[in-house]
PDB file of N, CA and C in Angstrom:
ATOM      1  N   UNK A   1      53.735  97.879 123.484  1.00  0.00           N
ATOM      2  CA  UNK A   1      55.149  97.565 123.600  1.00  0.00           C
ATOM      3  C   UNK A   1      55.696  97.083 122.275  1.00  0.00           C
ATOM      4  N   UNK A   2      55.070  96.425 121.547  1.00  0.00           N
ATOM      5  CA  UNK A   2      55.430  95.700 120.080  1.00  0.00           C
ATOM      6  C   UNK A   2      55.383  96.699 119.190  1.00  0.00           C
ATOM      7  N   UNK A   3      54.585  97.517 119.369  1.00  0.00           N
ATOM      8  CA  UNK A   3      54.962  99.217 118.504  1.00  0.00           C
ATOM      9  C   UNK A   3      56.185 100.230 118.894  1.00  0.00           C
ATOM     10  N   UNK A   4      56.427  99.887 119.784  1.00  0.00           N
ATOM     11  CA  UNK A   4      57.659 100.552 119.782  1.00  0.00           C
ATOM     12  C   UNK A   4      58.904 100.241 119.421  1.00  0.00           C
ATOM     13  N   UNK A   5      59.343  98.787 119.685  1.00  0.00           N
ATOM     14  CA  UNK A   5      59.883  97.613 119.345  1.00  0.00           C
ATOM     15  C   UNK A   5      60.275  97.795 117.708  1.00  0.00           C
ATOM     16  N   UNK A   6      59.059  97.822 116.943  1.00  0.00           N
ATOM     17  CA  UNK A   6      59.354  97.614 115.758  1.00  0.00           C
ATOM     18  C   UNK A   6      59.928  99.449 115.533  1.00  0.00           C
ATOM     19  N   UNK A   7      59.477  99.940 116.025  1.00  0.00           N
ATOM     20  CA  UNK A   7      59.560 101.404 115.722  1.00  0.00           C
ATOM     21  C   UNK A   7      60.924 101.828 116.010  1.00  0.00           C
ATOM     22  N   UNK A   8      61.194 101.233 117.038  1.00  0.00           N
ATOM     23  CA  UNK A   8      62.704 101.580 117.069  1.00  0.00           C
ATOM     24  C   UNK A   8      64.452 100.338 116.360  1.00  0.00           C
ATOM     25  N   UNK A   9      63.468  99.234 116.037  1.00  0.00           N
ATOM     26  CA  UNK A   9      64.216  98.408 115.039  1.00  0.00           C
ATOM     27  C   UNK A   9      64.705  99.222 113.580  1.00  0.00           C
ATOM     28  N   UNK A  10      63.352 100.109 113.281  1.00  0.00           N
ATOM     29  CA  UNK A  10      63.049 100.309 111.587  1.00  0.00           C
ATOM     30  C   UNK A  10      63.824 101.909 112.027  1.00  0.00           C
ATOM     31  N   UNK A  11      64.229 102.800 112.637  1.00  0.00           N
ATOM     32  CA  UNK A  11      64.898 103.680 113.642  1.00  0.00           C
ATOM     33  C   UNK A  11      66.556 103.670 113.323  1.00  0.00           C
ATOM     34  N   UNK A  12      66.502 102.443 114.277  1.00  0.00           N
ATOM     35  CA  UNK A  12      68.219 102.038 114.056  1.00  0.00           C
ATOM     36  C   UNK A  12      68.773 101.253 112.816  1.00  0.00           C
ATOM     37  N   UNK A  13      67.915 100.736 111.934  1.00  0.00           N
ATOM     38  CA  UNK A  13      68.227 100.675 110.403  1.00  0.00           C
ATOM     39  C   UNK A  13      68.038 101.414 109.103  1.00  0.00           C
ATOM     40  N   UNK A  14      67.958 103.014 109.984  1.00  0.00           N
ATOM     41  CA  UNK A  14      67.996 103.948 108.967  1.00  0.00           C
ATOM     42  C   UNK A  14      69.722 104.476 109.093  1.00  0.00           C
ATOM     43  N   UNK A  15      69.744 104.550 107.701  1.00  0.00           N
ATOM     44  CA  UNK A  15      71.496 105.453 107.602  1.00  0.00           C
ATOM     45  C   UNK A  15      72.500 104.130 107.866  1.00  0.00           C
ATOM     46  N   UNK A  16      72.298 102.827 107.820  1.00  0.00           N
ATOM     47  CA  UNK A  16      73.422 102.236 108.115  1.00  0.00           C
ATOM     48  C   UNK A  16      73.447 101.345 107.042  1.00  0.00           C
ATOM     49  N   UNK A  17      73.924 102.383 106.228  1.00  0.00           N
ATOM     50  CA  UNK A  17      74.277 101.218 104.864  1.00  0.00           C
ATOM     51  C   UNK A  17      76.282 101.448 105.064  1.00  0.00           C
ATOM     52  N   UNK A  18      76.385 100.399 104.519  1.00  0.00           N
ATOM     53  CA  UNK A  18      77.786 100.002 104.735  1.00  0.00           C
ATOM     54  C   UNK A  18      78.833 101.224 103.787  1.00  0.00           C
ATOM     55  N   UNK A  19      78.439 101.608 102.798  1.00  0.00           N
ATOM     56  CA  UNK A  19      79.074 103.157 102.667  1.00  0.00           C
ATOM     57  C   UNK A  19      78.906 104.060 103.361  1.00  0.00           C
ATOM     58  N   UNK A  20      77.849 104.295 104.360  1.00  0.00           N
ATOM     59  CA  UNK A  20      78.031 105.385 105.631  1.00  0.00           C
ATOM     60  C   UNK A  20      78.833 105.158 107.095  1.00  0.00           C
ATOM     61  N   UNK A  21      79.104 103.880 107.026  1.00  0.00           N
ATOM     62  CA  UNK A  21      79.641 103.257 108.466  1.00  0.00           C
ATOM     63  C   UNK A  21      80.805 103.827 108.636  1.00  0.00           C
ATOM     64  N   UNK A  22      80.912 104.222 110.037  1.00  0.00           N
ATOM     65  CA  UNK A  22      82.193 104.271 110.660  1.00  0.00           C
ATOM     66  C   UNK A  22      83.619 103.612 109.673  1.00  0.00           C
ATOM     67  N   UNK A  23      84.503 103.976 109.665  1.00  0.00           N
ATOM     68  CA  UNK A  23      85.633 103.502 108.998  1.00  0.00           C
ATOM     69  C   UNK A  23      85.618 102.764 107.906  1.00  0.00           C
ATOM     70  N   UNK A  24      84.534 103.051 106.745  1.00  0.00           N
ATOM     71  CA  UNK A  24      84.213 102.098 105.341  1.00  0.00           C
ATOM     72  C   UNK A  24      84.442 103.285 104.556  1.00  0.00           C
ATOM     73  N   UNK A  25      85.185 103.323 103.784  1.00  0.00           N
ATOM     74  CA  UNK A  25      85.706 104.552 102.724  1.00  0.00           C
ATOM     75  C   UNK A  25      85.348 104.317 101.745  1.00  0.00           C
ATOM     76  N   UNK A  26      85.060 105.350 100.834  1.00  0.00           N
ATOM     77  CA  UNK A  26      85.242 104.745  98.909  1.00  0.00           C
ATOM     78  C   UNK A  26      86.699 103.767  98.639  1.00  0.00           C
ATOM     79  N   UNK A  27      86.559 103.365  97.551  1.00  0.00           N
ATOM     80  CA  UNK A  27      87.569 102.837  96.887  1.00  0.00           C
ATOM     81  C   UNK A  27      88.967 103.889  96.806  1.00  0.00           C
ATOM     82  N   UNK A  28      88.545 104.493  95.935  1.00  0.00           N
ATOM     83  CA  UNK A  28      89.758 105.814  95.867  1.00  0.00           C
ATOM     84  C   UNK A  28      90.256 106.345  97.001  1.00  0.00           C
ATOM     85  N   UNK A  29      89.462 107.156  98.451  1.00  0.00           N
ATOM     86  CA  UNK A  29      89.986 107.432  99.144  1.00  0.00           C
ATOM     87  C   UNK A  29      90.664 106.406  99.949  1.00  0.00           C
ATOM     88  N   UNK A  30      90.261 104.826  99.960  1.00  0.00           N
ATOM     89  CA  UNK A  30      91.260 103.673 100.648  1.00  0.00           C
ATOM     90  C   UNK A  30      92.224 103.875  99.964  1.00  0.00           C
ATOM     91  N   UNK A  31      92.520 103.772  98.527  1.00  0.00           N
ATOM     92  CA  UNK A  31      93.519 103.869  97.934  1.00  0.00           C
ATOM     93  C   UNK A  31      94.930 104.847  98.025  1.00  0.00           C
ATOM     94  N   UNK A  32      94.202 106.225  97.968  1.00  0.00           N
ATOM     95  CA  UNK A  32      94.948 106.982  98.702  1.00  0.00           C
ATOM     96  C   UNK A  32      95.737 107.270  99.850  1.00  0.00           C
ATOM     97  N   UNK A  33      95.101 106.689 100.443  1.00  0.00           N
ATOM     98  CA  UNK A  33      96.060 106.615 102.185  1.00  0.00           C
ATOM     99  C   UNK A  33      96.923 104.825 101.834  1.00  0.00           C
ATOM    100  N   UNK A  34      96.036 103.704 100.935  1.00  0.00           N
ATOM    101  CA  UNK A  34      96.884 102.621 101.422  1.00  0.00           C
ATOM    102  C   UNK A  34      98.260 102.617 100.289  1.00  0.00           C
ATOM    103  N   UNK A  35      98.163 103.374  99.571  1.00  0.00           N
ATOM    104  CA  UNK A  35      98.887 103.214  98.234  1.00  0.00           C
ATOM    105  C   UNK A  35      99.913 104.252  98.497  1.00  0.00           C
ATOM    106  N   UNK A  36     100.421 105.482  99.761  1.00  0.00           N
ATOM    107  CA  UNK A  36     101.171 106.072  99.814  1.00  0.00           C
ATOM    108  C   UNK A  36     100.564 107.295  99.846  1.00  0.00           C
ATOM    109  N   UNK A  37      99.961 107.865  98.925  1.00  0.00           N
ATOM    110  CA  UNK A  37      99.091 109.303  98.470  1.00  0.00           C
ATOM    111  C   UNK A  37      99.927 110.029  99.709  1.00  0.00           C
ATOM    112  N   UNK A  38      99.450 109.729 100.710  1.00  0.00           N
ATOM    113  CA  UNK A  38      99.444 110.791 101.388  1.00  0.00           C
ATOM    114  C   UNK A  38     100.360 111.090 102.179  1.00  0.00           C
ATOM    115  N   UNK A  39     101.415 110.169 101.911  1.00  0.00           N
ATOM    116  CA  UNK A  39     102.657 110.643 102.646  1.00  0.00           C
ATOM    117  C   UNK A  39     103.438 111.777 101.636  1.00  0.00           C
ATOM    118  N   UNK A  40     102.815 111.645 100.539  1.00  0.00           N
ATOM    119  CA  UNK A  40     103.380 113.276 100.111  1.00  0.00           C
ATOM    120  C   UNK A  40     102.386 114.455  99.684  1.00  0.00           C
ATOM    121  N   UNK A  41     101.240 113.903  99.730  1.00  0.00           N
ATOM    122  CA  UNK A  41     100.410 115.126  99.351  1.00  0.00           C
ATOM    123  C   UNK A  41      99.599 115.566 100.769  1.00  0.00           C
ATOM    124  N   UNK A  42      99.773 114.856 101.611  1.00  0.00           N
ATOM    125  CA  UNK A  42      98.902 115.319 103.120  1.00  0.00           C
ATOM    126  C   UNK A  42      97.747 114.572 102.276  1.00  0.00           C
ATOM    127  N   UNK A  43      97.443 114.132 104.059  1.00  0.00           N
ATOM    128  CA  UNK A  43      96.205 113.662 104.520  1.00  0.00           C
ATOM    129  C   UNK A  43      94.650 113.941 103.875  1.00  0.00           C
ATOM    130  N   UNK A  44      94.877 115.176 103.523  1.00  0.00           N
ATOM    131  CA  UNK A  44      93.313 116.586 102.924  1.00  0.00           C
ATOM    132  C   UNK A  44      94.233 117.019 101.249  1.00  0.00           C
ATOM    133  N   UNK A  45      95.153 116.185 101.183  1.00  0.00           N
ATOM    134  CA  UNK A  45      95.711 116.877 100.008  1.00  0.00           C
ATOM    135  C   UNK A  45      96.443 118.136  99.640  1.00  0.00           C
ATOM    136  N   UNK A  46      96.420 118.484 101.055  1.00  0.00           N
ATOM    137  CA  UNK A  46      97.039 120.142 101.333  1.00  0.00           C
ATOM    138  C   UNK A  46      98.432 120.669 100.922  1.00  0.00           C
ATOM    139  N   UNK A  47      98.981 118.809 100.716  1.00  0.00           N
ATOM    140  CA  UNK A  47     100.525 118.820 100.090  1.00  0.00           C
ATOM    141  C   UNK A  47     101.560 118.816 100.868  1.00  0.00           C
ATOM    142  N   UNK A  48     103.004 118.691 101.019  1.00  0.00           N
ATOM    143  CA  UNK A  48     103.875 118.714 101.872  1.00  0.00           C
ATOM    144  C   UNK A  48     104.997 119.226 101.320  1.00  0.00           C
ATOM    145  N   UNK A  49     106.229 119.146 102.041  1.00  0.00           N
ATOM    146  CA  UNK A  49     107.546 118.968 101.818  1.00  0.00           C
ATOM    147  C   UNK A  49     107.895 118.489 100.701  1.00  0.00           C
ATOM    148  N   UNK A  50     107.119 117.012 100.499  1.00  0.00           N
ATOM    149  CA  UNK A  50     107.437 116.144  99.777  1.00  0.00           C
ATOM    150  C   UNK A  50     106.394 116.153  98.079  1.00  0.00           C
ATOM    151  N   UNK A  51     105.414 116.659  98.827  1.00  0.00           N
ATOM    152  CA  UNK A  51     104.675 116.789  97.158  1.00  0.00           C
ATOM    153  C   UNK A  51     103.646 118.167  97.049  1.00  0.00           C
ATOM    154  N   UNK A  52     103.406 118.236  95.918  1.00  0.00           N
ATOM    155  CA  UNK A  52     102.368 119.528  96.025  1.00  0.00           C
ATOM    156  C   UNK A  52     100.613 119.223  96.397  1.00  0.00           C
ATOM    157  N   UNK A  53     100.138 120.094  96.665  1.00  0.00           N
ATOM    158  CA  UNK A  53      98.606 119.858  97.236  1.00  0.00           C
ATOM    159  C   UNK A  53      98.045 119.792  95.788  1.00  0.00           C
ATOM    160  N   UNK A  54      96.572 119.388  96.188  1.00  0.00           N
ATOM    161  CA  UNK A  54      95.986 118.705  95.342  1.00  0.00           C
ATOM    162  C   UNK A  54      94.543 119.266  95.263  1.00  0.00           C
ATOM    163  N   UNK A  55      95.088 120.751  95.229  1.00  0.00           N
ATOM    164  CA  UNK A  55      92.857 121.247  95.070  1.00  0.00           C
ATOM    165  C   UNK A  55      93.005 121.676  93.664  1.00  0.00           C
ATOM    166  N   UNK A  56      93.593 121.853  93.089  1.00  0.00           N
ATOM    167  CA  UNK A  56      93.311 122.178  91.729  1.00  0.00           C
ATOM    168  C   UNK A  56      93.063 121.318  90.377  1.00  0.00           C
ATOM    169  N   UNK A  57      93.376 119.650  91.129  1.00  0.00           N
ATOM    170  CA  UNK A  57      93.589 118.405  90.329  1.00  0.00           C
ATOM    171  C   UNK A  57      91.898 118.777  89.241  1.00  0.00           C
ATOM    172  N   UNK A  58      91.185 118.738  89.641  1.00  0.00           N
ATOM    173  CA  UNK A  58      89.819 118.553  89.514  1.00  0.00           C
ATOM    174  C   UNK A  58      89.482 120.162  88.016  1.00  0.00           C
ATOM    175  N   UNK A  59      90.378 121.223  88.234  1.00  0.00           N
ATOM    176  CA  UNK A  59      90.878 121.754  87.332  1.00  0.00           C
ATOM    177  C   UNK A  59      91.447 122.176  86.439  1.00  0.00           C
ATOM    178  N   UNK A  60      92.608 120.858  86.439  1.00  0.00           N
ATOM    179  CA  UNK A  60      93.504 120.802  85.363  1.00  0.00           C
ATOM    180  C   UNK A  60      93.596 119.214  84.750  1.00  0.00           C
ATOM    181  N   UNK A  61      92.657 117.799  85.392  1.00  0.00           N
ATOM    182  CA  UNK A  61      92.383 116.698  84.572  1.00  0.00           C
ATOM    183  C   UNK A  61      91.376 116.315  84.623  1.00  0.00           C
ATOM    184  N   UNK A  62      91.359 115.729  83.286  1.00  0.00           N
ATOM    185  CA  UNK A  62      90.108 114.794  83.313  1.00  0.00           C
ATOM    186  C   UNK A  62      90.431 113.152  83.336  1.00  0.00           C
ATOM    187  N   UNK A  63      89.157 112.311  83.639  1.00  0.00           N
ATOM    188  CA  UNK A  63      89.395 111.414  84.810  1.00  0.00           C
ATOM    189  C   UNK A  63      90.704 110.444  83.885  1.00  0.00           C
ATOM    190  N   UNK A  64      90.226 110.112  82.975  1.00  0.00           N
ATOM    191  CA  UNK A  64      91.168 109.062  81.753  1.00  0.00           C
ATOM    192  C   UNK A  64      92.853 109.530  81.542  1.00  0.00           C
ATOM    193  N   UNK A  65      92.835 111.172  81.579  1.00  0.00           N
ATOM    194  CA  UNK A  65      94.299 111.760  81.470  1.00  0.00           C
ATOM    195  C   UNK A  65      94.697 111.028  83.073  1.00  0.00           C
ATOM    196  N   UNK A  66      94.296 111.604  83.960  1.00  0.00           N
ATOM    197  CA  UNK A  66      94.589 111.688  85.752  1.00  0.00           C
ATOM    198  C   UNK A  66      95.195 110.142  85.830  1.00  0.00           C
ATOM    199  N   UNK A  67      94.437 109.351  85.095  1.00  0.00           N
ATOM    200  CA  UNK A  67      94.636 107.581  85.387  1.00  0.00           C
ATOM    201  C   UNK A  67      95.804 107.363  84.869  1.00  0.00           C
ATOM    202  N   UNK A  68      95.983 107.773  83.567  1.00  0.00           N
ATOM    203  CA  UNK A  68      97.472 107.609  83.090  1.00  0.00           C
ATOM    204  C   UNK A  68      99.019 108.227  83.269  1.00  0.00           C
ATOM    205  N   UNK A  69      98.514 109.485  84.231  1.00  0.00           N
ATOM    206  CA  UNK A  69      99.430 110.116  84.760  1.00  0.00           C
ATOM    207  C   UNK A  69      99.954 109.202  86.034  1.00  0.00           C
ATOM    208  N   UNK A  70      98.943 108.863  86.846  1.00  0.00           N
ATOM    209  CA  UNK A  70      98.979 108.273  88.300  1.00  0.00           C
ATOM    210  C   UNK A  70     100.110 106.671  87.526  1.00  0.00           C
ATOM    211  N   UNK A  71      99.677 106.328  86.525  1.00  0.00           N
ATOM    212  CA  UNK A  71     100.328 104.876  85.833  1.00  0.00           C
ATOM    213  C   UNK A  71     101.668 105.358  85.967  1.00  0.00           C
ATOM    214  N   UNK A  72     101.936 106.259  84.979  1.00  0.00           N
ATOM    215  CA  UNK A  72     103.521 106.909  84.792  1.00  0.00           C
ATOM    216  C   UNK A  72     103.490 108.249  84.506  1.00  0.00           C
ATOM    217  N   UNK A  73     103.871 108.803  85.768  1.00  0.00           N
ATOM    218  CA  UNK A  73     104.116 110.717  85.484  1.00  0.00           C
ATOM    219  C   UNK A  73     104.934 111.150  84.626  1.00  0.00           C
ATOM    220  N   UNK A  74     106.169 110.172  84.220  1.00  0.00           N
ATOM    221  CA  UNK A  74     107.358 110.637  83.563  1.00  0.00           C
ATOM    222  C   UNK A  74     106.823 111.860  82.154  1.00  0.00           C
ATOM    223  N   UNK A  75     106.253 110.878  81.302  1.00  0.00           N
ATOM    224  CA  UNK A  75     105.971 111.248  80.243  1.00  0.00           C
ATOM    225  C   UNK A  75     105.392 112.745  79.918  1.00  0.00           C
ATOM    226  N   UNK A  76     104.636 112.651  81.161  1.00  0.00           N
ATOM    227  CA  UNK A  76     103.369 114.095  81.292  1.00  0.00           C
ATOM    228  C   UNK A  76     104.690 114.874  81.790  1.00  0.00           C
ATOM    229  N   UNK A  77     105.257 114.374  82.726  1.00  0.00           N
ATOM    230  CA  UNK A  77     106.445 115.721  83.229  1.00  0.00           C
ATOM    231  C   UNK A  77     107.108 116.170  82.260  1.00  0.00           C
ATOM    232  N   UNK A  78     107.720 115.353  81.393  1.00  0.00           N
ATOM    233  CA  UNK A  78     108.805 115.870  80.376  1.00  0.00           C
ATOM    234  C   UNK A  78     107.964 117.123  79.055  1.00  0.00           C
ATOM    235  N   UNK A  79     106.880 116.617  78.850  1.00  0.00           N
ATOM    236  CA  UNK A  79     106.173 117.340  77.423  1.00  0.00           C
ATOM    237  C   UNK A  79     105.256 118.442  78.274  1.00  0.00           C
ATOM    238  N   UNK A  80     104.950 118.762  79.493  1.00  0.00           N
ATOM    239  CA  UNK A  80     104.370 119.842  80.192  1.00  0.00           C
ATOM    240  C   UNK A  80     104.843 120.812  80.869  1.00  0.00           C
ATOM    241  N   UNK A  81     105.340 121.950  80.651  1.00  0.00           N
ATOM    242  CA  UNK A  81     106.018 123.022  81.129  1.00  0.00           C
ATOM    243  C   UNK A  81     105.628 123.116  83.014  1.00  0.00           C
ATOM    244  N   UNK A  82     104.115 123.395  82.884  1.00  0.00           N
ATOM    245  CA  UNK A  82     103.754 123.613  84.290  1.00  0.00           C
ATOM    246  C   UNK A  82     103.780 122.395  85.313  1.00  0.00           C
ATOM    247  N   UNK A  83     103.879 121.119  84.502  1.00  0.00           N
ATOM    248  CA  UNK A  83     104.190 119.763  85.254  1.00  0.00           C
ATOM    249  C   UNK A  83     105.617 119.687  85.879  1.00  0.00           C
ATOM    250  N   UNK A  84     106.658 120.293  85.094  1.00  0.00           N
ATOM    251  CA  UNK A  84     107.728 119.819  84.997  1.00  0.00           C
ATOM    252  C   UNK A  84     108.285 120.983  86.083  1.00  0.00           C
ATOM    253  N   UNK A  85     107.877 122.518  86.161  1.00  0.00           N
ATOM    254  CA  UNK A  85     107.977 123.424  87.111  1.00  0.00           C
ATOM    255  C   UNK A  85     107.673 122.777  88.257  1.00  0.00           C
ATOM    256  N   UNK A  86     106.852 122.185  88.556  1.00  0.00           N
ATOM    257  CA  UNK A  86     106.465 121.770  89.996  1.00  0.00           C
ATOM    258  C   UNK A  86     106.851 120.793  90.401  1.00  0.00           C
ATOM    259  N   UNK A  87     107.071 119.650  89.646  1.00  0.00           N
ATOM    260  CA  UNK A  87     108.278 118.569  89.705  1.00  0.00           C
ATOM    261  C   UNK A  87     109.272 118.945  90.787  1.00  0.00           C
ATOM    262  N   UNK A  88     109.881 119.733  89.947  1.00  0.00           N
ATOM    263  CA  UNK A  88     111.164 120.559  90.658  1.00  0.00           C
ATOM    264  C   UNK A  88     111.202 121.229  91.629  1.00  0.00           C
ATOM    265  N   UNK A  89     109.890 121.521  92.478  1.00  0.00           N
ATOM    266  CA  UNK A  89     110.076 122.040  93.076  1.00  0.00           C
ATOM    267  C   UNK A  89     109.881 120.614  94.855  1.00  0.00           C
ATOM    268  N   UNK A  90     109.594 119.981  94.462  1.00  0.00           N
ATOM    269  CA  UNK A  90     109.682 118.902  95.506  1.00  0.00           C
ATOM    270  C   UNK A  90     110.914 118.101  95.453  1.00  0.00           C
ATOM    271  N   UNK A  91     111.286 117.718  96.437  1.00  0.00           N
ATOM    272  CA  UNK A  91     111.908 116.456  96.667  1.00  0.00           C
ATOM    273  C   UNK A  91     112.290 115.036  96.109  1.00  0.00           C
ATOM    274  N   UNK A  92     111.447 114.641  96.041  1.00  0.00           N
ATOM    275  CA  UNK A  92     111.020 112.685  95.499  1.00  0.00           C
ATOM    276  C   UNK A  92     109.918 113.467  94.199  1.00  0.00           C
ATOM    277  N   UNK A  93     109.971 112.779  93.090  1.00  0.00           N
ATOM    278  CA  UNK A  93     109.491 112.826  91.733  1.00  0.00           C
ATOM    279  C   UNK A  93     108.768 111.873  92.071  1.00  0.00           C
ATOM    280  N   UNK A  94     107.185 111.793  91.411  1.00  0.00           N
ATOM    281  CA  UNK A  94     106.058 111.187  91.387  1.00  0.00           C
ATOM    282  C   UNK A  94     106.766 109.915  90.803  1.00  0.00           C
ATOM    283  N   UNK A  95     106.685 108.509  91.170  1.00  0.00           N
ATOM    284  CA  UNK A  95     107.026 107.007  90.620  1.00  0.00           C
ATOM    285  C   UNK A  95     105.946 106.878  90.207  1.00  0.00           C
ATOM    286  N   UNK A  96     106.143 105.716  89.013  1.00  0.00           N
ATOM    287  CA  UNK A  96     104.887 104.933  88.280  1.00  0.00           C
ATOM    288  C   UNK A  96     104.427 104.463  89.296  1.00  0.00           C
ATOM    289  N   UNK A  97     102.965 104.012  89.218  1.00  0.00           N
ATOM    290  CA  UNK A  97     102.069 103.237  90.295  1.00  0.00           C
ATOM    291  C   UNK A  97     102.063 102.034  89.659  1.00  0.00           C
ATOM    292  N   UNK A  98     102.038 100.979  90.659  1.00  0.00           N
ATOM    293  CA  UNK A  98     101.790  99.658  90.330  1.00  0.00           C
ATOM    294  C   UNK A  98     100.331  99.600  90.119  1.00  0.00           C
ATOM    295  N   UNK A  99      99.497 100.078  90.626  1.00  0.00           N
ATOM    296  CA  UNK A  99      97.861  99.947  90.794  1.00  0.00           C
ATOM    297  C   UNK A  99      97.601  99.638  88.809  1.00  0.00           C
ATOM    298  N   UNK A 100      96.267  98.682  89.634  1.00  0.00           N
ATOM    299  CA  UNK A 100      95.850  98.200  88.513  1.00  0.00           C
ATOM    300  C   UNK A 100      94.920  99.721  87.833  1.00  0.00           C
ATOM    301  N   UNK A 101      94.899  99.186  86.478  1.00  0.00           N
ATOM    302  CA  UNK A 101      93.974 100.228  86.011  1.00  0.00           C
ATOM    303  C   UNK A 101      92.402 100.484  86.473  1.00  0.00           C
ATOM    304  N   UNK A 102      91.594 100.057  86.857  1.00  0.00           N
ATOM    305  CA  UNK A 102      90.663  99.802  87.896  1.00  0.00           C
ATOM    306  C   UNK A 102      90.696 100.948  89.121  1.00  0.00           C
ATOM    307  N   UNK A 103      92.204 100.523  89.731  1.00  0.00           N
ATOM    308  CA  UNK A 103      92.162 100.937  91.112  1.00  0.00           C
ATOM    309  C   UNK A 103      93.168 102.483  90.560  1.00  0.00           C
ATOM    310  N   UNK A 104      93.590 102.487  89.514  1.00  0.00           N
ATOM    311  CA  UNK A 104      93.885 104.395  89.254  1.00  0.00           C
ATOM    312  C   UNK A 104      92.651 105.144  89.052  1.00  0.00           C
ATOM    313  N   UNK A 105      92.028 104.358  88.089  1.00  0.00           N
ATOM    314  CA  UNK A 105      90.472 105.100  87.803  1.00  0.00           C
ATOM    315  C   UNK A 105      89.465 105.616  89.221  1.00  0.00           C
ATOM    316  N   UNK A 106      89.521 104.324  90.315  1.00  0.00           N
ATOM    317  CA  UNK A 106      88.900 104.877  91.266  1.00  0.00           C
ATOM    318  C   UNK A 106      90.056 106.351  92.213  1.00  0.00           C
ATOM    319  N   UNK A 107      90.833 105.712  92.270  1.00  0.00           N
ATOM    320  CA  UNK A 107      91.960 107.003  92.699  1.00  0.00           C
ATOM    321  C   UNK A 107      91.735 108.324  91.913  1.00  0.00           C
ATOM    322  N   UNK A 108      91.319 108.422  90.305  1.00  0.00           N
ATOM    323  CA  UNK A 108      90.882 109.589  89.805  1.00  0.00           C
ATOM    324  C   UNK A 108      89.903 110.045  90.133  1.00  0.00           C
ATOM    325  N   UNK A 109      89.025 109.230  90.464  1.00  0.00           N
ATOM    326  CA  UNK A 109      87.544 109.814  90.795  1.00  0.00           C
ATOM    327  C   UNK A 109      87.554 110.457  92.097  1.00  0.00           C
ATOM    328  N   UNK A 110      88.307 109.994  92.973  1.00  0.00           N
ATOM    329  CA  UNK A 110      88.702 110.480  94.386  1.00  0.00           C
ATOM    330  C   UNK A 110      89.016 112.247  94.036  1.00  0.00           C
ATOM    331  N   UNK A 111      89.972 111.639  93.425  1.00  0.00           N
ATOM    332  CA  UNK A 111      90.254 112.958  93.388  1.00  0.00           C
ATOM    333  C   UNK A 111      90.492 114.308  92.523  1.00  0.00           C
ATOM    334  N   UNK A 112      89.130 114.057  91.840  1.00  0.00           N
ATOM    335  CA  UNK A 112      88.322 115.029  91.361  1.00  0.00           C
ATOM    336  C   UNK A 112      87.132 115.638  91.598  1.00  0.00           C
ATOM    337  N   UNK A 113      87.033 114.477  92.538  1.00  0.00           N
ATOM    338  CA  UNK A 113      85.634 114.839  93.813  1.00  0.00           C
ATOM    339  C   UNK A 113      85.691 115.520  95.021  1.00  0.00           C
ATOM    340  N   UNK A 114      84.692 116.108  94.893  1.00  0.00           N
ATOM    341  CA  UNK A 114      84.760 117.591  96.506  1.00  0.00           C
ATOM    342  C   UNK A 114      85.094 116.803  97.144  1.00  0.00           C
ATOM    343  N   UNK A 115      86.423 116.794  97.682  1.00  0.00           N
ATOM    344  CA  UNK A 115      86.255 116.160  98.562  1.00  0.00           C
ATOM    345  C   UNK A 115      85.934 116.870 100.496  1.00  0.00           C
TER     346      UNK A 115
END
């Protein structure tokens, strides 16, 4: 009986590390849903009404550019032809983020990762 006991203790403490649990996210993807993200890019990034989708991010930045864009888009919109096309084509224009630099960096990593 004490062999099984332990056998099924050492059982149910496989896989439950607190990054696999039920409702414990990365940093970046919390960020994303708590910081707005996704009321204009969808949920999967698929994009909306309101903003464009987001599978190609991972093909057109790298992580340090992505962080300073997410800070203030203005700049990147005005001096980038293909930024400034797609701008226009939404609704609401990307706002500076308040997020600390920390919490853009993890937001870049989000989302440059398979997600």
């Amino acid at each position: 009986m004490r062999c099984w006991t332990s056998i099924v203790l050492v059982l149910a403490g496989c896989g439950s590390s607190s990054d696999d649990s039920p409702g414990v996210r990365p940093a970046g993807e919390s960020l994303y849903f708590s910081k707005g993200c996704a009321a204009c890019h969808g949920a999967r990034g698929e994009g909306s009404f309101m903003g464009p989708p987001l599978s190609n991010v991972p093909a057109r930045w790298k992580r340090d550019e992505l962080a300073r864009f997410i800070a203030d888009p203005a700049p990147f919109v005005e001096r980038d032809t293909r930024l400034r096309e797609l701008a226009s084509a939404y609704r609401t224009p990307m706002k500076p983020s308040p997020m600390s630099e920390t919490e853009r960096a993890a937001l870049a990593d989000f989302l440059l990762s398979e997600r």
